[in-house]
Every structure is written in structure tokens, then in C-alpha cells.
Protein backbone atom coordinates (compact mmCIF):
# COMPACT_ATOMS: atom_id res chain seq x y z
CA UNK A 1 110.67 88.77 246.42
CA UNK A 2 109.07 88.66 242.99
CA UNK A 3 107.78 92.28 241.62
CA UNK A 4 106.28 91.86 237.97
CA UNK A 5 107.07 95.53 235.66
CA UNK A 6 104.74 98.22 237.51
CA UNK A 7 104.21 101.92 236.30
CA UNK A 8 104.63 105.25 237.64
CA UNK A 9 101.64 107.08 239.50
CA UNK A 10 100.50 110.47 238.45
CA UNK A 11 103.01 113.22 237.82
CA UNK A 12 104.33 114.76 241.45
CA UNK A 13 104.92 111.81 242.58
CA UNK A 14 107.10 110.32 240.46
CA UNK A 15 110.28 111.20 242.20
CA UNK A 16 108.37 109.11 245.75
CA UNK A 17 107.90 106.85 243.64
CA UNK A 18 111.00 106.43 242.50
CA UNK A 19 112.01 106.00 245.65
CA UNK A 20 110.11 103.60 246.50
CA UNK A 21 111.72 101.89 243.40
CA UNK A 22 114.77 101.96 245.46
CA UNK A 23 113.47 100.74 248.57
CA UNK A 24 111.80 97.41 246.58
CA UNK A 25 115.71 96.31 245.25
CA UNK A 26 117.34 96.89 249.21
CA UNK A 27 114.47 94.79 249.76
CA UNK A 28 115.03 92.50 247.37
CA UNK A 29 118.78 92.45 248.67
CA UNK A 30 117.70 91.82 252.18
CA UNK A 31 115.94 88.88 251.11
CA UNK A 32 118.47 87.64 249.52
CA UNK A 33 120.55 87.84 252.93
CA UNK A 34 117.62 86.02 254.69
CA UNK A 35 117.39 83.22 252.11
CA UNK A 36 121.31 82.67 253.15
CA UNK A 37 119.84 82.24 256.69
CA UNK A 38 118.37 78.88 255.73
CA UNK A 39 115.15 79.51 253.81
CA UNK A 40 114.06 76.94 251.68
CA UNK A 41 113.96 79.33 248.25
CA UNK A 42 117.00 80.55 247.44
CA UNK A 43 117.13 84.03 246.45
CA UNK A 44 119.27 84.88 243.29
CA UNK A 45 121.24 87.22 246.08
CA UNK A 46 122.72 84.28 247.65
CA UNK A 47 123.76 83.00 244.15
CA UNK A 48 127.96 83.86 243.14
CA UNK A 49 128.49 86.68 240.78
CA UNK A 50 128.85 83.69 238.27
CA UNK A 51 125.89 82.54 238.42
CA UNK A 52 123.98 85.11 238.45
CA UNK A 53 125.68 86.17 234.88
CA UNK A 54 124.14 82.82 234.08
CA UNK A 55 120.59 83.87 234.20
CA UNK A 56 121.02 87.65 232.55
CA UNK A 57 122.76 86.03 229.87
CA UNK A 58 119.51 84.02 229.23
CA UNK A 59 117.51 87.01 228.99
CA UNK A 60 120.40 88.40 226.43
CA UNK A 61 122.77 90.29 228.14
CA UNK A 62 126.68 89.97 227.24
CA UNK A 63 129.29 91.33 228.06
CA UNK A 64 129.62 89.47 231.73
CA UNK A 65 133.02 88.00 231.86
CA UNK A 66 134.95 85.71 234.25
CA UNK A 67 136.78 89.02 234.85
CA UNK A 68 133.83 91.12 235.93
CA UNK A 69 132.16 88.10 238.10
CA UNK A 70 135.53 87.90 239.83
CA UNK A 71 136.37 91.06 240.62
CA UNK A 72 133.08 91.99 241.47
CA UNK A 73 133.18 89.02 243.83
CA UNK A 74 135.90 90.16 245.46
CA UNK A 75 134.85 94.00 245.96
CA UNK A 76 131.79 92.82 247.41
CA UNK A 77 133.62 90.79 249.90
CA UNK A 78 135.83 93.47 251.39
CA UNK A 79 132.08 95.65 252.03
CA UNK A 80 130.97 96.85 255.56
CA UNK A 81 128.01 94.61 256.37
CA UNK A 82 125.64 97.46 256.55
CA UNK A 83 126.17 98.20 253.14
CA UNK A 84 123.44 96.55 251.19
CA UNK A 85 124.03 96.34 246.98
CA UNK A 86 121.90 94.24 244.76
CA UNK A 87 124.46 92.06 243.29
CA UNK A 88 122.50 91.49 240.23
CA UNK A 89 122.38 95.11 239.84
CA UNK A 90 125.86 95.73 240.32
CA UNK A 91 127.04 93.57 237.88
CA UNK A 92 124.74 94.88 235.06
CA UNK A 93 126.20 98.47 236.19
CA UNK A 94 130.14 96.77 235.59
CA UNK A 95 129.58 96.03 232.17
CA UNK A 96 131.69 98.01 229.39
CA UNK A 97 129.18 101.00 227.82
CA UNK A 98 128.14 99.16 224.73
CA UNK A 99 124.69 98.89 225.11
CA UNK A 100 124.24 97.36 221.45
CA UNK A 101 126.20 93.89 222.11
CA UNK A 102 125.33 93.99 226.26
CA UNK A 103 121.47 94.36 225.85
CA UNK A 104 121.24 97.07 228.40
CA UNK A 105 122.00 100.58 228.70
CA UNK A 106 123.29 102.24 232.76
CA UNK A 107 124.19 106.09 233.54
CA UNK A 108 124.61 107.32 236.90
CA UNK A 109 121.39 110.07 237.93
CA UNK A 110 123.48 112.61 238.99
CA UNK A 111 124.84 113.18 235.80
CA UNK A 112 128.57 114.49 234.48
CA UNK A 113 127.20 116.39 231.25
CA UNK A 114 125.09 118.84 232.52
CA UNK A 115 124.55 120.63 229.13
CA UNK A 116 123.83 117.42 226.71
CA UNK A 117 122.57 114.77 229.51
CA UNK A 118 119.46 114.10 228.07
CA UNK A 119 121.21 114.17 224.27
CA UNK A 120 123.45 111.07 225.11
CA UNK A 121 120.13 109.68 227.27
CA UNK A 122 118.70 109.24 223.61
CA UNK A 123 121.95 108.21 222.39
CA UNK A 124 121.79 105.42 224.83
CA UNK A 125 118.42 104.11 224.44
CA UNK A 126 119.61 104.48 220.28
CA UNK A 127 122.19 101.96 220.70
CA UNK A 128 120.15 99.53 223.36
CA UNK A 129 117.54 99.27 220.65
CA UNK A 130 119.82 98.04 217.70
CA UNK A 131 118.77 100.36 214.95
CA UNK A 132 114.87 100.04 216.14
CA UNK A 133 115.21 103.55 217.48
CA UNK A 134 117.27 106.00 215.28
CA UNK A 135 116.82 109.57 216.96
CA UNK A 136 118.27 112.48 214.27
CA UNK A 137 118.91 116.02 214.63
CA UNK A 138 119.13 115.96 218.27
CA UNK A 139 119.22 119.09 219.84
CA UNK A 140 119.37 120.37 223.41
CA UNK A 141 117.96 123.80 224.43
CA UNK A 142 119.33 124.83 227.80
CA UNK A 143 118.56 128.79 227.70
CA UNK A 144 115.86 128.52 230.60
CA UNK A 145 118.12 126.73 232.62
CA UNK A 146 119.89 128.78 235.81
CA UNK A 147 122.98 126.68 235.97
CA UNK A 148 123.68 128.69 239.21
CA UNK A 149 120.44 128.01 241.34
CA UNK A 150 119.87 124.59 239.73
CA UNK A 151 116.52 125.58 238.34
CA UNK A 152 114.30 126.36 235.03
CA UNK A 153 113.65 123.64 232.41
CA UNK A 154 115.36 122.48 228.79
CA UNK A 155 113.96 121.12 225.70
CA UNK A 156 114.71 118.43 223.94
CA UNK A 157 114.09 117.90 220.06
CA UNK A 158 114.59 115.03 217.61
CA UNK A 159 112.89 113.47 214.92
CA UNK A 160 112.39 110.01 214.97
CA UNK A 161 110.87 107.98 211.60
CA UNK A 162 110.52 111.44 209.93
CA UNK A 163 108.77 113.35 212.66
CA UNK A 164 109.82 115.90 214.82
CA UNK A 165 109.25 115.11 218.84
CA UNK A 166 109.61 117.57 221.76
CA UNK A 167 111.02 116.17 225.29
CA UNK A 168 110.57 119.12 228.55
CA UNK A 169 113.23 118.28 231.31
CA UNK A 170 112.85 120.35 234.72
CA UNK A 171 116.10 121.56 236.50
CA UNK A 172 117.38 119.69 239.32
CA UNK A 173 120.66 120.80 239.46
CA UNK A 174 122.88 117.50 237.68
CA UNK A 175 120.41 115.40 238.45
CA UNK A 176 118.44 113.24 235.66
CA UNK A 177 114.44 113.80 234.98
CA UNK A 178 112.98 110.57 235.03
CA UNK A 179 109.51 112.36 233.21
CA UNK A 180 111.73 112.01 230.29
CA UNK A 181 111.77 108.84 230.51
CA UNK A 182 108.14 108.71 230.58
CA UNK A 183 107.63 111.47 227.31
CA UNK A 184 109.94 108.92 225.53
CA UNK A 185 108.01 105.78 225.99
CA UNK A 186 104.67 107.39 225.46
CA UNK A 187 106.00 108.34 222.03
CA UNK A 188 107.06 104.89 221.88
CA UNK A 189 103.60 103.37 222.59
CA UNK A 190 101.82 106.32 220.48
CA UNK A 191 103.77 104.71 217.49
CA UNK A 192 102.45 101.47 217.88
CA UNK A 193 105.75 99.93 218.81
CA UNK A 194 105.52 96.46 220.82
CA UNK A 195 107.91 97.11 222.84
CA UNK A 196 109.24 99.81 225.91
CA UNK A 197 111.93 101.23 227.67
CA UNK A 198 111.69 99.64 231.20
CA UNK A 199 113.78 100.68 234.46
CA UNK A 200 115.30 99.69 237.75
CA UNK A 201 118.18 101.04 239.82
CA UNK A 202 120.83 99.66 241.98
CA UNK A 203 119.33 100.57 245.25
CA UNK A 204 121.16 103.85 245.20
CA UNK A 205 121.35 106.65 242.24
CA UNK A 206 121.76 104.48 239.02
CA UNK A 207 119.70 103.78 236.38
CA UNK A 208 119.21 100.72 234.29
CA UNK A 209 116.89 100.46 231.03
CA UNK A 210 115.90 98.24 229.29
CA UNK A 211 114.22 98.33 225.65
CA UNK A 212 111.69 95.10 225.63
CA UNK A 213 108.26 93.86 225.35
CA UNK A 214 105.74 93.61 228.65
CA UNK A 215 106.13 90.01 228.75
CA UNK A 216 110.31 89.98 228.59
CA UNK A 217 110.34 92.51 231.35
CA UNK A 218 107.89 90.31 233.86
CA UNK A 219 109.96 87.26 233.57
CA UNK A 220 113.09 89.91 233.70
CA UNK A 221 111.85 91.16 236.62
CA UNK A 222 110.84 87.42 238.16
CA UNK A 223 114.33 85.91 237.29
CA UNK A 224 116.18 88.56 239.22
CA UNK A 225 114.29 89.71 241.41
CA UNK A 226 114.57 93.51 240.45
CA UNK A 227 111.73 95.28 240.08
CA UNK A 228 110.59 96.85 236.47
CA UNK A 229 108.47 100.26 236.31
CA UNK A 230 107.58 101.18 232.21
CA UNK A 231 107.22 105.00 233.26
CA UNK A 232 104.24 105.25 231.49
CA UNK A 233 100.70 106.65 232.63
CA UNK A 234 97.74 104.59 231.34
């Protein structure tokens, strides 16, 4: 299966589509398992953990070692065959959290830091971009939040080339808002900036980003057969 970058549909139904996100990498693992059957194409799923560090390292991303390939090798082995994992996902997902030398940037949706999750979200995307994206003066408002029903809303404020920005997360208990996602890469295109933050997941509740130009996430998305979405209405 080969899914060029897509974009999210109207807000509401960002969190189906999402989902659907998810659905389109099982998919691309269960063709993957079919292409093992004896298809003519081989899918990158049927490829060793080796090789498949081959190709993301083309597209820039370090940080794969023989030690990661193998042991990622081997805890794939001893799965239940029902369990389906993108193996290209999971092995961008092993790499150490230094998104500056590995070229991409993972957190778990569900996240640990309720109080400051979407301050080290811009952290993140500040080290993926290499010094294009320098985020100041961070702060975090969480005094509309009900930490005990999982509800309410936060803001988020930063300034960013000498201008103050505004991000509005909604409550879902510990779970991540992917609309800020979407704020963020508005402001992004607002600026003029060539490139984008771009996203996938592992099938299940991570995400993966990505800070590129349109045309490096297509043949991303091509190469390895995950699916792309830019967030961004148009």
C-alpha cells in the first residue's frame, strides 16, 4: 500500500479520522504479511529490521543501530500472531529521544505529564527542527482544567520569531489533542515556512512527527509505506 501525506477533515472529526490513520498502517502491516505470501512486490513489512533502517536512514534518520534492529528482531519474533505492529513504525518508536541527531520526534498519546504535555510537545518539535523552530517563554495554563472529571481546556503560549502565539488544548483526561498539532502547523504555514510538521502512528496510541517539506513527506510516506496526514485545513 502506498498513501501519499493526506490532511485532516473538518474539526469533529479529527479524532475518526485519526483513527482511520490507524487503521491505514494495520493495513499497511497486513500487506506486508500478504506480500510474504508470495506476491510479486515486496512490501517493506517483509523486509528485516535491518533493512528497513536502510531506507529511513536515506530519508535522514539516525540513530538505528545493529543493537536496535536486533533486538527489535527478536521481540517481534516471540509476538502472538494476532498481534499486528508496523515494523517500520516500531523501530522509529525504539530510537533514543534525541530528536535533533535522529530526524524524528515520538511520545506516547496518553501522556505521563499531565500538567506540561503540550510544553515538552513544543519542546519536541524545537529539537526535530534543528534551531528552525525556537519556541520561548513557554507557558502552560491549566486553571480550566478538572483534573478529576478529565474535562475543561488549557492554553498554551509562546513566542516564536518575536511574536506571541496562543495554542487551546481540550481535556481528555491524559490523553494528547491532536488540534494542537494542527494550531501549530497553521502558524507554521501562516509564516511562510516551506516546510510542516507531518504525522503517523504505530497502529496503536503513538505518535510520530516529522518536520519536512510536502515533497519529503510523499516519498516518506511511499518508501515506507506509512501514511502522512499534515493536520492542516486548507
Amino acid at each position: 500500500m502506498r498513501k501519499p501525506a493526506g490532511r485532516f477533515p473538518q474539526k469533529g472529526n479529527r479524532k475518526v479520522y485519526w483513527q482511520m490513520l490507524t487503521l491505514l498502517v494495520v493495513f499497511a502491516v497486513l500487506s506486508g504479511c500478504q506480500a510474504s505470501r508470495g506476491t510479486e512486490v515486496m512490501s517493506i513489512e517483509e523486509k528485516s529490521c535491518a533493512e528497513i533502517g536502510a531506507v529511513l536512514k536515506e530519508f535522514g534518520i539516525n540513530g538505528i543501530t545493529e543493537e536496535i534492529t536486533q533486538e527489535l528482531e527478536q521481540s517481534l519474533s516471540q509476538l502472538p500472531p494476532d498481534v499486528l505492529l508496523s515494523k517500520t513504525a516500531t523501530l522509529l518508536m525504539s530510537l533514543e529521544d534525541d530528536p535533533a541527531t535522529n530526524g524524528v520526534y515520538s511520545f506516547d498519546m496518553e501522556v505521563p505529564c499531565e500538567d506540561t504535555m503540550y510544553t515538552e510537545f513544543l519542546r519536541g518539535v524545537s529539537a526535530l527542527s534543528k534551531g528552525e523552530l525556537v519556541f520561548e517563554n513557554i507557558e502552560e495554563d491549566t486553571s480550566a482544567v478538572n483534573w478529576e472529571e478529565g474535562t475543561g481546556s488549557r492554553t498554551v503560549r509562546f513566542d516564536w520569531q518575536g511574536k506571541p502565539y496562543t495554542l487551546e488544548a481540550q481535556m481528555h483526561y491524559d490523553w494528547f489533542d491532536i488540534e494542537v498539532a494542527n494550531q501549530l502547523n497553521k502558524i507554521l504555514l501562516a509564516s511562510g515556512s516551506e516546510k510542516r510538521l507531518y504525522f503517523t502512528t504505530d497502529g496503536y496510541q503513538a505518535c510520530i512527527v516529522f518536520y519536512c517539506t510536502p515533497e519529503w513527506a510523499e516519498a516518506f510516506a511511499t518508501a515506507t509505506e506509512l501514511p502522512l496526514t499534515d493536520c492542516v485545513e486548507m
